[in-house]
Protein backbone atom coordinates (compact mmCIF):
# COMPACT_ATOMS: atom_id res chain seq x y z
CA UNK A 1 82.20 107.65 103.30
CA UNK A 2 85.63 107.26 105.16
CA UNK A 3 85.95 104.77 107.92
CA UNK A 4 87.86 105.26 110.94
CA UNK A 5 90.59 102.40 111.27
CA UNK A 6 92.69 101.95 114.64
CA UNK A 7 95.74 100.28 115.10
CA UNK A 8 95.29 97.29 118.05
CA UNK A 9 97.86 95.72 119.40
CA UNK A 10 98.09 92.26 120.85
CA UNK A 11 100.41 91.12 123.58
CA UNK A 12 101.38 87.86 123.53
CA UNK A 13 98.83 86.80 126.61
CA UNK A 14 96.13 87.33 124.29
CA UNK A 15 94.90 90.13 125.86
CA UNK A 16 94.11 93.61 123.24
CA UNK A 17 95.70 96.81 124.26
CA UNK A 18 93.55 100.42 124.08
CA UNK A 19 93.77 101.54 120.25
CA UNK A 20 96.70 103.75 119.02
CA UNK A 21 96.30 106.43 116.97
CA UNK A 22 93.89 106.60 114.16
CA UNK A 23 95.20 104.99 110.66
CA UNK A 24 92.47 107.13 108.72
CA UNK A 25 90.67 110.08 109.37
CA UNK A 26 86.86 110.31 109.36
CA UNK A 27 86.30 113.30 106.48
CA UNK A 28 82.44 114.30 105.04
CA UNK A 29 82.20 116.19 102.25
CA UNK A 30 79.25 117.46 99.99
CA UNK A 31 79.03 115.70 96.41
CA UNK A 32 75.96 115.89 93.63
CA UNK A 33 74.13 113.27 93.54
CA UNK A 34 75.32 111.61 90.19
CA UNK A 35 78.32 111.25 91.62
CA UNK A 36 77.58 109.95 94.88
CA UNK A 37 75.77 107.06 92.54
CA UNK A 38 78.73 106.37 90.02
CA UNK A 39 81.21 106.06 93.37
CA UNK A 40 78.69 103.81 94.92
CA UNK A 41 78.28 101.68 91.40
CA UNK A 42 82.12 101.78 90.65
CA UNK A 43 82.63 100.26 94.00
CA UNK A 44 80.35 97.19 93.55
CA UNK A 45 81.94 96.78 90.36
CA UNK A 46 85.29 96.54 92.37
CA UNK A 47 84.09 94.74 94.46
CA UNK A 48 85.79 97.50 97.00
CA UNK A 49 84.05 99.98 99.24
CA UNK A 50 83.38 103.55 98.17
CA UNK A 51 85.60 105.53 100.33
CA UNK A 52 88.64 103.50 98.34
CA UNK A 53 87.51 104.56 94.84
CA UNK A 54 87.11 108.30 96.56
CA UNK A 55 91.02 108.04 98.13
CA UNK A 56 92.43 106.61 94.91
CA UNK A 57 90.72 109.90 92.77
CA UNK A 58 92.25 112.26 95.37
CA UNK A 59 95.54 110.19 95.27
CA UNK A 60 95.86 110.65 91.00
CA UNK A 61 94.69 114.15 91.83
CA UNK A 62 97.56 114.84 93.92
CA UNK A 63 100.14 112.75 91.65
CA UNK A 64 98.88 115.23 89.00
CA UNK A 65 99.25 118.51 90.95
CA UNK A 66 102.70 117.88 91.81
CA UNK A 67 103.61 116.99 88.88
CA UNK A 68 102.79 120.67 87.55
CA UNK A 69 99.58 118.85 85.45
């Protein structure tokens, strides 16, 4: 689901340097299969891909946690 993004940088001849360190790390989990479809159909909607709607549920998850629910 996750993507792994790099950092690149560019020096000014043009030429691209070796990637940095990862942005985002590559994670798999297990989910049932109705959910797997609503991520997947809440995405098109969204026009966005799946892994964001999957990071933005973890990211209210956390908010909530911390905040003692």
């Amino acid at each position: 689901m996750t993507t792994l993004q790099t950092e690149v940088h560019k020096s000014t001849s043009g030429e691209v340097d070796k990637p940095t360190t990862p942005l985002v790390r590559k994670y798999t989990t297990h989910l049932p299969p109705e959910m797997v479809k609503w991520i997947k159909r809440e995405a098109v909607e969204r026009d966005v891909k799946d892994y964001q709607i999957v990071e933005e549920a973890i990211r209210e998850l956390q908010f909530k946690v911390a905040l003692g629910r």
